[in-house]
PDB file of N, CA and C in Angstrom:
ATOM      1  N   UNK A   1      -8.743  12.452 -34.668  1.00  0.00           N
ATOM      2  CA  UNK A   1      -9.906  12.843 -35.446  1.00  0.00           C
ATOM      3  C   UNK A   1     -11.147  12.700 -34.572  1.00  0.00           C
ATOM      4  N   UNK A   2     -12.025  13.459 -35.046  1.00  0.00           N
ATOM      5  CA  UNK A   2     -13.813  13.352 -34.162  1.00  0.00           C
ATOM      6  C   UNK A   2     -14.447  12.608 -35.214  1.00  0.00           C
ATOM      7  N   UNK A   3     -14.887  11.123 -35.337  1.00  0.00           N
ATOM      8  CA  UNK A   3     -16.073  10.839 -36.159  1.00  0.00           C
ATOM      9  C   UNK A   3     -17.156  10.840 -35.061  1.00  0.00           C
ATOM     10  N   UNK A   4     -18.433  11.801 -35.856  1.00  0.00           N
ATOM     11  CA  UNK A   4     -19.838  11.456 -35.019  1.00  0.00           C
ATOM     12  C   UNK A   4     -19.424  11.949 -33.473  1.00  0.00           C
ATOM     13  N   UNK A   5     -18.899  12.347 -33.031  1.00  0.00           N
ATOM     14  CA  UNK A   5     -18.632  13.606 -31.783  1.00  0.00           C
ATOM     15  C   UNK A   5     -17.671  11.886 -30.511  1.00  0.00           C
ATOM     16  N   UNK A   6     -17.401  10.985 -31.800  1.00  0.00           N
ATOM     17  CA  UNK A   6     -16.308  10.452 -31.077  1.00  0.00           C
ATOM     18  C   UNK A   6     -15.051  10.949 -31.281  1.00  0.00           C
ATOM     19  N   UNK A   7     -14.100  10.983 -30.239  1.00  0.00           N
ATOM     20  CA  UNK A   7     -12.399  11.556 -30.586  1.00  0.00           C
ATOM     21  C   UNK A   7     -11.767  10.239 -30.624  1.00  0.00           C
ATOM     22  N   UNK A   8     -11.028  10.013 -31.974  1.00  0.00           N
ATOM     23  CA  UNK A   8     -10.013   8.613 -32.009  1.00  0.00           C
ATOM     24  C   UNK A   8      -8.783   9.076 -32.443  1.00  0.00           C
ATOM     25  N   UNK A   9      -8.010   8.355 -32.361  1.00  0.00           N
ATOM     26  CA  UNK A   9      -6.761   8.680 -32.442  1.00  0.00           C
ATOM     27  C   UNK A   9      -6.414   7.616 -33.750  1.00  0.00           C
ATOM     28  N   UNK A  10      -5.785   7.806 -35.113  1.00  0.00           N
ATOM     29  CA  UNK A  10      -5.350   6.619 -35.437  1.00  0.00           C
ATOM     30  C   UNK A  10      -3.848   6.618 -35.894  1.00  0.00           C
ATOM     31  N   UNK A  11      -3.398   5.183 -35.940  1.00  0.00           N
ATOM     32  CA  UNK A  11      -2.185   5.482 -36.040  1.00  0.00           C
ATOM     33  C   UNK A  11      -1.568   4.910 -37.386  1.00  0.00           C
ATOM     34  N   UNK A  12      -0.589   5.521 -38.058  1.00  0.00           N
ATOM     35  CA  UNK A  12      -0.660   4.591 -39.440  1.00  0.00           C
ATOM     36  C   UNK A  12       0.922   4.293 -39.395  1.00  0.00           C
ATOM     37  N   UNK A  13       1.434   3.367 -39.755  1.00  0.00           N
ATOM     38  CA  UNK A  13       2.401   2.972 -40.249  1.00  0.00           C
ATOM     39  C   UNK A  13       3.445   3.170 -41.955  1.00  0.00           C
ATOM     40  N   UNK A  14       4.198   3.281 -41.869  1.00  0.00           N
ATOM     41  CA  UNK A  14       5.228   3.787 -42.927  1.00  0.00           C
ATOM     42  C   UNK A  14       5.169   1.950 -43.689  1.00  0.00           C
ATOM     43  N   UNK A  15       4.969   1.744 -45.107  1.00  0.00           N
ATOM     44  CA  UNK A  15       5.229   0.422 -45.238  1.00  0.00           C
ATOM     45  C   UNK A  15       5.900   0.374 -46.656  1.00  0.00           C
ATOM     46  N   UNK A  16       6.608  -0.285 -46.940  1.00  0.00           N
ATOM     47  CA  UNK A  16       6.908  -0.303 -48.623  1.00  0.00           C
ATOM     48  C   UNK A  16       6.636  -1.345 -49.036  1.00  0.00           C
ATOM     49  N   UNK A  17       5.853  -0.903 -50.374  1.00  0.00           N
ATOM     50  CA  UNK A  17       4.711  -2.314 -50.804  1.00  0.00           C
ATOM     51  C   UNK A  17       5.585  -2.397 -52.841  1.00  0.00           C
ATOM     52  N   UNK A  18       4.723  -2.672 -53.831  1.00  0.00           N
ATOM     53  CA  UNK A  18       5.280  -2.955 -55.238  1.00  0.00           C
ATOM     54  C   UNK A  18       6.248  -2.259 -55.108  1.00  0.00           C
ATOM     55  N   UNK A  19       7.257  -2.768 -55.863  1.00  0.00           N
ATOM     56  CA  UNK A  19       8.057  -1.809 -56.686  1.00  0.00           C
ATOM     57  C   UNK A  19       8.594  -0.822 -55.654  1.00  0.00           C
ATOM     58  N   UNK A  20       8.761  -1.444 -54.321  1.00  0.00           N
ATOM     59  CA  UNK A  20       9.685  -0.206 -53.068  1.00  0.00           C
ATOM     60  C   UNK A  20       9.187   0.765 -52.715  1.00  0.00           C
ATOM     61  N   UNK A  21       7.842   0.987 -53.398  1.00  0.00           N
ATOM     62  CA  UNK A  21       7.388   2.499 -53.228  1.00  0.00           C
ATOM     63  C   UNK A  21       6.533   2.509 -51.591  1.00  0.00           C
ATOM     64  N   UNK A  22       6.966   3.350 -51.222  1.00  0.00           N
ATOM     65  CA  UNK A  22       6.253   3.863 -49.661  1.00  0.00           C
ATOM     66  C   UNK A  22       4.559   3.895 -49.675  1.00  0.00           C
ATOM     67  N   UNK A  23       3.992   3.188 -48.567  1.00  0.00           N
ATOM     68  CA  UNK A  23       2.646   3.309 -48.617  1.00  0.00           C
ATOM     69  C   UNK A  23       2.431   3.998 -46.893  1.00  0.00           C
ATOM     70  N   UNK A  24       1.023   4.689 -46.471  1.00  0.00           N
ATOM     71  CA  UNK A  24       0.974   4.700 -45.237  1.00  0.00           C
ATOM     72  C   UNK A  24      -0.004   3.519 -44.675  1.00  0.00           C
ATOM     73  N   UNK A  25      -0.020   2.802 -44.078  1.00  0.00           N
ATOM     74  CA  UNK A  25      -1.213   1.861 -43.513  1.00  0.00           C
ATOM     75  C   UNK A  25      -1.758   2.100 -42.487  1.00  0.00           C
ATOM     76  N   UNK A  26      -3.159   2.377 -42.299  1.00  0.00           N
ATOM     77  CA  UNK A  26      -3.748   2.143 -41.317  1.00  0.00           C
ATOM     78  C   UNK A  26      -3.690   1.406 -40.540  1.00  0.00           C
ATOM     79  N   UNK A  27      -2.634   1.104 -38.889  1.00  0.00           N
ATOM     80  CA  UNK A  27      -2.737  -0.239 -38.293  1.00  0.00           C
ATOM     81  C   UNK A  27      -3.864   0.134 -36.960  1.00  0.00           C
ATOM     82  N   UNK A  28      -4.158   1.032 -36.259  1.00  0.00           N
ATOM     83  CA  UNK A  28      -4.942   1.182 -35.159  1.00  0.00           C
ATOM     84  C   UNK A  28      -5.507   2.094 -35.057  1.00  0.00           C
ATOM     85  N   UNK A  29      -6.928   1.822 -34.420  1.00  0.00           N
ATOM     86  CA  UNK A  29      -7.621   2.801 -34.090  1.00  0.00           C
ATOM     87  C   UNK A  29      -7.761   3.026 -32.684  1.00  0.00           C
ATOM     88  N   UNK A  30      -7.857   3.987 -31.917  1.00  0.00           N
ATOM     89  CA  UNK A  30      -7.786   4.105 -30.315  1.00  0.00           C
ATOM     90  C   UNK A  30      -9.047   5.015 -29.927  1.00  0.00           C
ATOM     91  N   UNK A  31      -9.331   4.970 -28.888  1.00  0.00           N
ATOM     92  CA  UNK A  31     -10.207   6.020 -28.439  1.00  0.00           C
ATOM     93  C   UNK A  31     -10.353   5.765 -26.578  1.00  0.00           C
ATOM     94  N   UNK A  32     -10.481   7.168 -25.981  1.00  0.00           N
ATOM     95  CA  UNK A  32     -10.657   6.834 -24.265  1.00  0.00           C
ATOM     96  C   UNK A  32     -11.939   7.389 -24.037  1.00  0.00           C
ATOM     97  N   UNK A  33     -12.627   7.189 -24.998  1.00  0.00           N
ATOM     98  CA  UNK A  33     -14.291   7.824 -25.295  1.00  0.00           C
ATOM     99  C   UNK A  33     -14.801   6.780 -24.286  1.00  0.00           C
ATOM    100  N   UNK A  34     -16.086   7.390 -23.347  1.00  0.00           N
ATOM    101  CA  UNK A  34     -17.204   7.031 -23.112  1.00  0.00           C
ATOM    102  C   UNK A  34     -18.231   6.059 -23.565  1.00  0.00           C
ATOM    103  N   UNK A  35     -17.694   6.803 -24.890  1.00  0.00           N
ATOM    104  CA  UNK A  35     -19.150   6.324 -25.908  1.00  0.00           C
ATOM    105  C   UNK A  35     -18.971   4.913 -26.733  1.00  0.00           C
ATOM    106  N   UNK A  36     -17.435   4.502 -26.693  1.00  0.00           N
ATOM    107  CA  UNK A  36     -17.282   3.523 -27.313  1.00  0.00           C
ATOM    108  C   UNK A  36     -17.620   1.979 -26.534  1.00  0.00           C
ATOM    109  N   UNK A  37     -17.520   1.135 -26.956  1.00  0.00           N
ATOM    110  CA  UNK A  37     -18.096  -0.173 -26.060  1.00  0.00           C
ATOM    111  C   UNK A  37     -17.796  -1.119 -27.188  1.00  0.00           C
ATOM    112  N   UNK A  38     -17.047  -2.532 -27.013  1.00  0.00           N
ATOM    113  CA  UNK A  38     -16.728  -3.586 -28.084  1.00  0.00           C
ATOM    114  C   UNK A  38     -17.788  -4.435 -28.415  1.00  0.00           C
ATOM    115  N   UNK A  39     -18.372  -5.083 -28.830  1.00  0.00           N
ATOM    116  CA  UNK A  39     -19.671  -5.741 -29.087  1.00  0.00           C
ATOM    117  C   UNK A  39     -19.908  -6.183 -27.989  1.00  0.00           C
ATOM    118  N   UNK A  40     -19.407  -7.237 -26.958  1.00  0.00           N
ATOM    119  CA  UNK A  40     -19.308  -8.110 -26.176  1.00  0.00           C
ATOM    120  C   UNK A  40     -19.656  -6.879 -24.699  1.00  0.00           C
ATOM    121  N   UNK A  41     -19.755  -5.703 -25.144  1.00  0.00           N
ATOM    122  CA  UNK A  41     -20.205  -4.254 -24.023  1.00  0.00           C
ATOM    123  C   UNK A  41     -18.974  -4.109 -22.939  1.00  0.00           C
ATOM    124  N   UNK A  42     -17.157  -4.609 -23.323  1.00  0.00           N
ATOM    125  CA  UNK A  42     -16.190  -3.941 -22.623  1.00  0.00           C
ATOM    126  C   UNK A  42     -16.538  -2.199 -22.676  1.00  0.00           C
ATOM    127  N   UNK A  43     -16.065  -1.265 -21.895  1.00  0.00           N
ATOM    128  CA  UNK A  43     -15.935  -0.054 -22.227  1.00  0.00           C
ATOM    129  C   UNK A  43     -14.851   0.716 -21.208  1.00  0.00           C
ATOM    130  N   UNK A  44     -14.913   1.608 -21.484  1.00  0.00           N
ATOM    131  CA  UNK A  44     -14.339   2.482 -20.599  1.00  0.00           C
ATOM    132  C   UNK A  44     -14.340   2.335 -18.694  1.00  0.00           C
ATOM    133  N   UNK A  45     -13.639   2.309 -17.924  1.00  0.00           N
ATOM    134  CA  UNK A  45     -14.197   2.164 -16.658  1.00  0.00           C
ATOM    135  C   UNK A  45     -14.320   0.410 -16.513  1.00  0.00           C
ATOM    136  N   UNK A  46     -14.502  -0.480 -17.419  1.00  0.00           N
ATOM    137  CA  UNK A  46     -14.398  -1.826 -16.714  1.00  0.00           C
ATOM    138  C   UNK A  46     -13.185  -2.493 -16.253  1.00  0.00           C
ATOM    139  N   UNK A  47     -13.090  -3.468 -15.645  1.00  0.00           N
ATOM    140  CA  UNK A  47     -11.828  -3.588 -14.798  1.00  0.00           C
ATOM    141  C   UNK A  47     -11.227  -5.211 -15.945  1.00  0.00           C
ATOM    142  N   UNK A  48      -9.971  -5.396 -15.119  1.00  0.00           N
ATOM    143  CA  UNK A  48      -9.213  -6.655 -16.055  1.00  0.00           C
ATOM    144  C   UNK A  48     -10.003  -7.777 -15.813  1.00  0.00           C
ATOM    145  N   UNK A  49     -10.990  -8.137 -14.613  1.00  0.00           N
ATOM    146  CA  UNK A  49     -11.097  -9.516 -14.312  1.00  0.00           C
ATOM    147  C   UNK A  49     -12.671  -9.444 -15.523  1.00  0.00           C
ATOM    148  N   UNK A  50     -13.182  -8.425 -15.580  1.00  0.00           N
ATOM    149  CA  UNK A  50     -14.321  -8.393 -16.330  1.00  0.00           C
ATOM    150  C   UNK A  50     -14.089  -8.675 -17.523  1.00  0.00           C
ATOM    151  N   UNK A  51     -13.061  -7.805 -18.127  1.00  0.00           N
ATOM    152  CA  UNK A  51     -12.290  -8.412 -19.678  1.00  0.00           C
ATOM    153  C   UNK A  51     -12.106  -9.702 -19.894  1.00  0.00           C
ATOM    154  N   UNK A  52     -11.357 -10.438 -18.816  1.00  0.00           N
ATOM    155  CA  UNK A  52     -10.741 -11.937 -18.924  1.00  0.00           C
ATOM    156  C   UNK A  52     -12.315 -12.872 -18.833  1.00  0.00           C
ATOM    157  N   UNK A  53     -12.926 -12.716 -17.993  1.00  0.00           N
ATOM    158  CA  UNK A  53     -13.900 -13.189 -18.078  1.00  0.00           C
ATOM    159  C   UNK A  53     -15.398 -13.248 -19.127  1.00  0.00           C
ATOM    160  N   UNK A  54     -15.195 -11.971 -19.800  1.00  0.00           N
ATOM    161  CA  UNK A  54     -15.987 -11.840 -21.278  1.00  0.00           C
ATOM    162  C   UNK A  54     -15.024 -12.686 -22.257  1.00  0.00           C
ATOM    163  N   UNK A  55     -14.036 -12.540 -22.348  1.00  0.00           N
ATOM    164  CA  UNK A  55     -13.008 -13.149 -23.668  1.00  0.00           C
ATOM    165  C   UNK A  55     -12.222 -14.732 -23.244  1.00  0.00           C
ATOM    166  N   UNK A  56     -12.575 -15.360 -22.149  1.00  0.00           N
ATOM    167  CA  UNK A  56     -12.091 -16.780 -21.852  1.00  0.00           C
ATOM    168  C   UNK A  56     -12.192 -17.439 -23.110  1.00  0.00           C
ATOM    169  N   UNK A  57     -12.793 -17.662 -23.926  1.00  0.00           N
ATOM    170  CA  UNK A  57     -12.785 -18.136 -25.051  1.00  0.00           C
ATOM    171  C   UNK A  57     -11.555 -17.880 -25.895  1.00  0.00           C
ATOM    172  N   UNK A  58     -11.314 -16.739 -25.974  1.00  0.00           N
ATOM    173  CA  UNK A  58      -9.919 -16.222 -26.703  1.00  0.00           C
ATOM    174  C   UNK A  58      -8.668 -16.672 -26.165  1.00  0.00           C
ATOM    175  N   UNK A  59      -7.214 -16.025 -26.796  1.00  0.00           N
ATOM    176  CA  UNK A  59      -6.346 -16.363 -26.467  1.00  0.00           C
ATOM    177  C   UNK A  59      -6.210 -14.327 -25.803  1.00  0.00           C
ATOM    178  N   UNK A  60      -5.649 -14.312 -24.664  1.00  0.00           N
ATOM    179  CA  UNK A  60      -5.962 -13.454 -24.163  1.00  0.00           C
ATOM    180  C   UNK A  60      -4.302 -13.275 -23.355  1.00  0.00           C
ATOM    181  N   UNK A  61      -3.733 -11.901 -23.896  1.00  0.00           N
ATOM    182  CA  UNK A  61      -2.045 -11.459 -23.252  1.00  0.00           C
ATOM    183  C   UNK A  61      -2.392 -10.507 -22.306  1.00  0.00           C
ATOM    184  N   UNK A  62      -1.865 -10.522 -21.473  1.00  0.00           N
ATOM    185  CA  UNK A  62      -1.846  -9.411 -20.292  1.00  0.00           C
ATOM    186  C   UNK A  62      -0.238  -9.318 -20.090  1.00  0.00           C
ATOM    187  N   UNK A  63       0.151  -7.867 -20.372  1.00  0.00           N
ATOM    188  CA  UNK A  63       1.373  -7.611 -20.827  1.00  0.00           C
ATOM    189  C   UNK A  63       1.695  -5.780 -20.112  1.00  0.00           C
ATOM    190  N   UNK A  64       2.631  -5.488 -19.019  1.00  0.00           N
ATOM    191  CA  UNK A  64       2.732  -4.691 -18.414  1.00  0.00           C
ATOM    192  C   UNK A  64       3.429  -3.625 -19.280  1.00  0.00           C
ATOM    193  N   UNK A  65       3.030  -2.461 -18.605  1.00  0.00           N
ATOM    194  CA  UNK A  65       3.886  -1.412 -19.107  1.00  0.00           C
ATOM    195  C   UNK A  65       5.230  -1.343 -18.587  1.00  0.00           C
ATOM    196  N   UNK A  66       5.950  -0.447 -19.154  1.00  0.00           N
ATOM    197  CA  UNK A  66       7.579  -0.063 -18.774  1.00  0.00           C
ATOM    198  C   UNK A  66       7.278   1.161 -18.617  1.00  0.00           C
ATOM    199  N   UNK A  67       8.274   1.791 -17.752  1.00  0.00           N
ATOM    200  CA  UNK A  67       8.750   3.403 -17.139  1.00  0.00           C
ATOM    201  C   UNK A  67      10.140   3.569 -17.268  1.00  0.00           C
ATOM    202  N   UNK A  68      10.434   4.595 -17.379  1.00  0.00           N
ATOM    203  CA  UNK A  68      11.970   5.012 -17.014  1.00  0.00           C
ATOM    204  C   UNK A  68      12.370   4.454 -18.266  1.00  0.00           C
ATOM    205  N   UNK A  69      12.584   4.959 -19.412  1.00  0.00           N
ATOM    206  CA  UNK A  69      12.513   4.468 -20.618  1.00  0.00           C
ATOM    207  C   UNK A  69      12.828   3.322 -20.705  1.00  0.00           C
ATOM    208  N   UNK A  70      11.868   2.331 -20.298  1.00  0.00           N
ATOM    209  CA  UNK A  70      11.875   0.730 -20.158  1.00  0.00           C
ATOM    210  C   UNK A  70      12.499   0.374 -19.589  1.00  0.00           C
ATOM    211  N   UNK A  71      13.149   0.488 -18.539  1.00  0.00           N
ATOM    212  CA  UNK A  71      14.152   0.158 -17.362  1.00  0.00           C
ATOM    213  C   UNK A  71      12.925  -0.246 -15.939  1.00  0.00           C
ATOM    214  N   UNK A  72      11.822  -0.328 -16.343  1.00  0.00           N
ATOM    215  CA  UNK A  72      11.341  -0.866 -15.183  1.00  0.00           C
ATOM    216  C   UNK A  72       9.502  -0.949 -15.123  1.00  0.00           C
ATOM    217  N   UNK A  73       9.433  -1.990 -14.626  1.00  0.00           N
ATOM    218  CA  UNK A  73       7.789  -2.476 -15.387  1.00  0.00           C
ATOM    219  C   UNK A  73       7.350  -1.606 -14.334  1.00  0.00           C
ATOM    220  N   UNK A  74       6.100  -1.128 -14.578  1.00  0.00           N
ATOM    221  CA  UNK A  74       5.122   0.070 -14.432  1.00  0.00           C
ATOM    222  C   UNK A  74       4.164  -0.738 -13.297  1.00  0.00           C
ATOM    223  N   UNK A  75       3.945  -0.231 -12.246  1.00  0.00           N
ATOM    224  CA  UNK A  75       3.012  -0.848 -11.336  1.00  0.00           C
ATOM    225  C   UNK A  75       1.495  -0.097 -11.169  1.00  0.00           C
ATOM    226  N   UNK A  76       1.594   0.562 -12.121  1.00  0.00           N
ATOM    227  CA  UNK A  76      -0.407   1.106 -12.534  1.00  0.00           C
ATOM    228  C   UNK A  76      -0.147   1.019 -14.090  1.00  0.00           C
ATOM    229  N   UNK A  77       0.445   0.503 -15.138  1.00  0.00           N
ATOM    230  CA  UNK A  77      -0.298   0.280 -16.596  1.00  0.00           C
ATOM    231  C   UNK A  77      -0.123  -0.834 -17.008  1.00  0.00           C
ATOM    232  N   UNK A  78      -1.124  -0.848 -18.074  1.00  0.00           N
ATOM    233  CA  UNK A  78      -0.779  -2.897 -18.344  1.00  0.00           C
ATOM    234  C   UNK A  78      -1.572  -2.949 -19.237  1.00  0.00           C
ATOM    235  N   UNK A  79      -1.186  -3.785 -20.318  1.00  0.00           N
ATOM    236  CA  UNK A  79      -2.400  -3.626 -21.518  1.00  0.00           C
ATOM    237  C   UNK A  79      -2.820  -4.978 -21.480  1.00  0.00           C
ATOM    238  N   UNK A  80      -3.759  -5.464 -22.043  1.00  0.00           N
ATOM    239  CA  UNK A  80      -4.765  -6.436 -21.797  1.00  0.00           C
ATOM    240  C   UNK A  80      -5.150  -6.677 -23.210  1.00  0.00           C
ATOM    241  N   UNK A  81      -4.335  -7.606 -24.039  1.00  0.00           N
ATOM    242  CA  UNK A  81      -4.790  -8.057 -25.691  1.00  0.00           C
ATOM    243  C   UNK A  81      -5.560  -9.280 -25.626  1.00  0.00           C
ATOM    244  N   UNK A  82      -6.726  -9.395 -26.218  1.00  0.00           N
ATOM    245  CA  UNK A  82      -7.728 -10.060 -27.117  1.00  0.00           C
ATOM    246  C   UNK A  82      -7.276 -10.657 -28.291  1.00  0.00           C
ATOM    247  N   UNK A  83      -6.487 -11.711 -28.605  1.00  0.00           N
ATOM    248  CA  UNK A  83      -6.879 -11.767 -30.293  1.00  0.00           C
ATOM    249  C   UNK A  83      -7.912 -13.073 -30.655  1.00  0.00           C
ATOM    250  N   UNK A  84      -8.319 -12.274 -31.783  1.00  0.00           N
ATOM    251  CA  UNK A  84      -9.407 -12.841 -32.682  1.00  0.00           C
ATOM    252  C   UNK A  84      -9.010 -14.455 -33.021  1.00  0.00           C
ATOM    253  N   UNK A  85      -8.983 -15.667 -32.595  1.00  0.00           N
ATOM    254  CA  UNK A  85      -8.412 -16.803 -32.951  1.00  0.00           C
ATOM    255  C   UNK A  85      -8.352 -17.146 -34.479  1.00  0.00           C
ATOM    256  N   UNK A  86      -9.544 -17.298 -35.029  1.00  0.00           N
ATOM    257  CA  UNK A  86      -9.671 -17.161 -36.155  1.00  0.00           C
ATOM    258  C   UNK A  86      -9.511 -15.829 -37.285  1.00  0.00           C
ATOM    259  N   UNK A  87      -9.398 -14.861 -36.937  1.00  0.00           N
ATOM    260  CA  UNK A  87      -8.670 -13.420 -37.607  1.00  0.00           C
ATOM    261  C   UNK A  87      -7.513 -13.224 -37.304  1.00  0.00           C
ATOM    262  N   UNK A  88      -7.256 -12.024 -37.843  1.00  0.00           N
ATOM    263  CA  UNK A  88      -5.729 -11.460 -37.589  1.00  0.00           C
ATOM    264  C   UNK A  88      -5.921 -10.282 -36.309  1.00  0.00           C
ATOM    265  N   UNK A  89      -7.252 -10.232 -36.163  1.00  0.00           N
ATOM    266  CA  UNK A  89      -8.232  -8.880 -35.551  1.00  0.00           C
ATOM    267  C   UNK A  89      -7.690  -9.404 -33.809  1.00  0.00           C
ATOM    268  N   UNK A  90      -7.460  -7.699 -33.514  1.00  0.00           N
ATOM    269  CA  UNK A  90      -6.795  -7.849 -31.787  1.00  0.00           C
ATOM    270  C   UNK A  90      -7.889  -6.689 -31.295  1.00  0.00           C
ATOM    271  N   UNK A  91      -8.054  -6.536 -30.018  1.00  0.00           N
ATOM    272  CA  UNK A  91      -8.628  -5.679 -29.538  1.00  0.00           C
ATOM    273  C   UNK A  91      -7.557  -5.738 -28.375  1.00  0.00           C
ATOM    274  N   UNK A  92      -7.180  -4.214 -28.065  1.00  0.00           N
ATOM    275  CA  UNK A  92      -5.970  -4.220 -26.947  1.00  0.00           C
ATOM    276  C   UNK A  92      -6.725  -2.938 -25.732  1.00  0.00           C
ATOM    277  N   UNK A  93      -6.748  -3.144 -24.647  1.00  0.00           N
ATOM    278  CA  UNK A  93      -7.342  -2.731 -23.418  1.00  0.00           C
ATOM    279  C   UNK A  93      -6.607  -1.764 -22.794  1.00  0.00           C
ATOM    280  N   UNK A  94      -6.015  -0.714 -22.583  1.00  0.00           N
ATOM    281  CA  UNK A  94      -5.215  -0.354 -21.973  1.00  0.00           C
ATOM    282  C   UNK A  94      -5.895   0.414 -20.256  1.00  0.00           C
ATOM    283  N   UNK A  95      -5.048  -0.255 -19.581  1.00  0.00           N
ATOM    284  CA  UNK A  95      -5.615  -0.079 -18.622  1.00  0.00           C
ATOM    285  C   UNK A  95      -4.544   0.758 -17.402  1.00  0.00           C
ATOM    286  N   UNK A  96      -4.993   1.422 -16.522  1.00  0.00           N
ATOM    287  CA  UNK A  96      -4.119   2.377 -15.546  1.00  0.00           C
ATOM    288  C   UNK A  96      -5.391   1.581 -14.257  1.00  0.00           C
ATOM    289  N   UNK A  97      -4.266   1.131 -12.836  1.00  0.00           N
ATOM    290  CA  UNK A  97      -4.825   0.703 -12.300  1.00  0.00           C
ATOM    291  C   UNK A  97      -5.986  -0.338 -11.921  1.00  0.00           C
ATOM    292  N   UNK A  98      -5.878  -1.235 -13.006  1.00  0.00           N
ATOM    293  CA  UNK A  98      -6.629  -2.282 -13.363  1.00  0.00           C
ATOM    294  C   UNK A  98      -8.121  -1.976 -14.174  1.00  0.00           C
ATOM    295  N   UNK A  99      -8.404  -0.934 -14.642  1.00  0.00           N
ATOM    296  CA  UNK A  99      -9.105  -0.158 -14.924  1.00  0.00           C
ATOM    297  C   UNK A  99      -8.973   0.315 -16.371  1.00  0.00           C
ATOM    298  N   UNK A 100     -10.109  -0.570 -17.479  1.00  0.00           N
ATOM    299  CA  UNK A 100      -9.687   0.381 -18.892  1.00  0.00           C
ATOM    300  C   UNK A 100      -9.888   1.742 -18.983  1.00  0.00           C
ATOM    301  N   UNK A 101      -8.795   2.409 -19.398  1.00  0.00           N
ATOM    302  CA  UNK A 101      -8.610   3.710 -19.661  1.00  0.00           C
ATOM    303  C   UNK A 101      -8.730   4.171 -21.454  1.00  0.00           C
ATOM    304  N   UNK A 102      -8.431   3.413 -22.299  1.00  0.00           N
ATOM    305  CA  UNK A 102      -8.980   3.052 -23.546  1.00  0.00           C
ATOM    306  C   UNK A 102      -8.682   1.864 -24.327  1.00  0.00           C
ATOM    307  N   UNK A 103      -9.150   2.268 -25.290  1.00  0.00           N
ATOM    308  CA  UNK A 103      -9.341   0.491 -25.887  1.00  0.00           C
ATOM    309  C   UNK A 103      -9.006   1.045 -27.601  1.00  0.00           C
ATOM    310  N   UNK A 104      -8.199   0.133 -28.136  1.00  0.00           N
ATOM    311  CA  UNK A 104      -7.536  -0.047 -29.565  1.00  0.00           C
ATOM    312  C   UNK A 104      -8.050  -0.977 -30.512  1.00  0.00           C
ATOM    313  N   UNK A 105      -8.268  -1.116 -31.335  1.00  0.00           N
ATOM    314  CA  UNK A 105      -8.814  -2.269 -32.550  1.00  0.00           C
ATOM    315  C   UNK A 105      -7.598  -2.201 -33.482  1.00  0.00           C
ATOM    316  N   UNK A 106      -6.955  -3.307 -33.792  1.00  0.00           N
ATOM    317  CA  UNK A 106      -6.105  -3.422 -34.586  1.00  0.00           C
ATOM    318  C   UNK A 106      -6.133  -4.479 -35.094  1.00  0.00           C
ATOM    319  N   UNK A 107      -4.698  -4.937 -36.391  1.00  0.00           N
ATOM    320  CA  UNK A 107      -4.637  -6.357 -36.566  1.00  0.00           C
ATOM    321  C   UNK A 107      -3.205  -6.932 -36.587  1.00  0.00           C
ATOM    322  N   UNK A 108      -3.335  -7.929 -36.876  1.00  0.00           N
ATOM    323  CA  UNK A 108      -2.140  -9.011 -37.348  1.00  0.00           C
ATOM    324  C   UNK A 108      -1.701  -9.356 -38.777  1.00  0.00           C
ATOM    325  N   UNK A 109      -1.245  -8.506 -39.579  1.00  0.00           N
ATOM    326  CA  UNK A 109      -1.341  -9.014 -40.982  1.00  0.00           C
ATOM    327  C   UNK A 109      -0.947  -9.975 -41.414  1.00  0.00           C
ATOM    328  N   UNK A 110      -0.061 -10.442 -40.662  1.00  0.00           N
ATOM    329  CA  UNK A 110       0.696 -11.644 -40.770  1.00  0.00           C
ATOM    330  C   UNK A 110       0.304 -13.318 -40.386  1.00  0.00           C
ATOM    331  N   UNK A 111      -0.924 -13.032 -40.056  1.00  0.00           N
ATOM    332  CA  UNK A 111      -1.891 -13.913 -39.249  1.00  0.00           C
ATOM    333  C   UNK A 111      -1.645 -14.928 -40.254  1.00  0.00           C
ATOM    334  N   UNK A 112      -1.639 -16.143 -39.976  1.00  0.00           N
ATOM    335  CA  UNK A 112      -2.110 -17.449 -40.844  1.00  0.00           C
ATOM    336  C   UNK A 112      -2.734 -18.476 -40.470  1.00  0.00           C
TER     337      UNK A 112
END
């Protein structure tokens, strides 16, 4: 979708909620926009050590990609998760070459 001449991508999930019946849920929003920036001013183009170093406070995963339908970790992608300590709220980095390429807002529903 374009909100406001941003392009996001979102992704929803299949869930069955009362009574078995199928719901869709909103779990993520994505975008490799320019225009986007996380409060803390990550954006597009910043690198991993800049991330780790805005979010030291957090609990912070750095978690590689797979290739070759997962038969072998990826030596340019790697995603870079944020979560919210006190929320269920993640912000996930995806990065090509140490380099965010876009950035996701999601959550944890399961958070406690």
């Amino acid at each position: 979708i374009t909100y406001n001449d941003l392009p996001c991508t979102l992704v929803f999930d299949k869930q069955f909620g009362e009574n078995n019946q199928q719901q869709l849920v909103l779990r993520e929003v994505n975008s490799k926009s320019n225009l986007i920036a996380t409060p803390s001013g990550i954006t597009i183009g910043d690198d991993k050590l800049k991330i780790i170093n805005t979010y030291i406070q957090y609990t912070i995963w750095i978690i590689p990609a797979y290739e070759n339908d997962y038969k072998s970790r990826s030596t340019t992608n790697t995603d870079v998760m944020v979560l919210g300590d006190e929320t269920g709220n993640i912000i996930l980095f995806h990065l090509y070459m140490n380099k965010v390429v876009s950035i996701s807002v999601t959550y944890n529903e399961n958070y406690d």
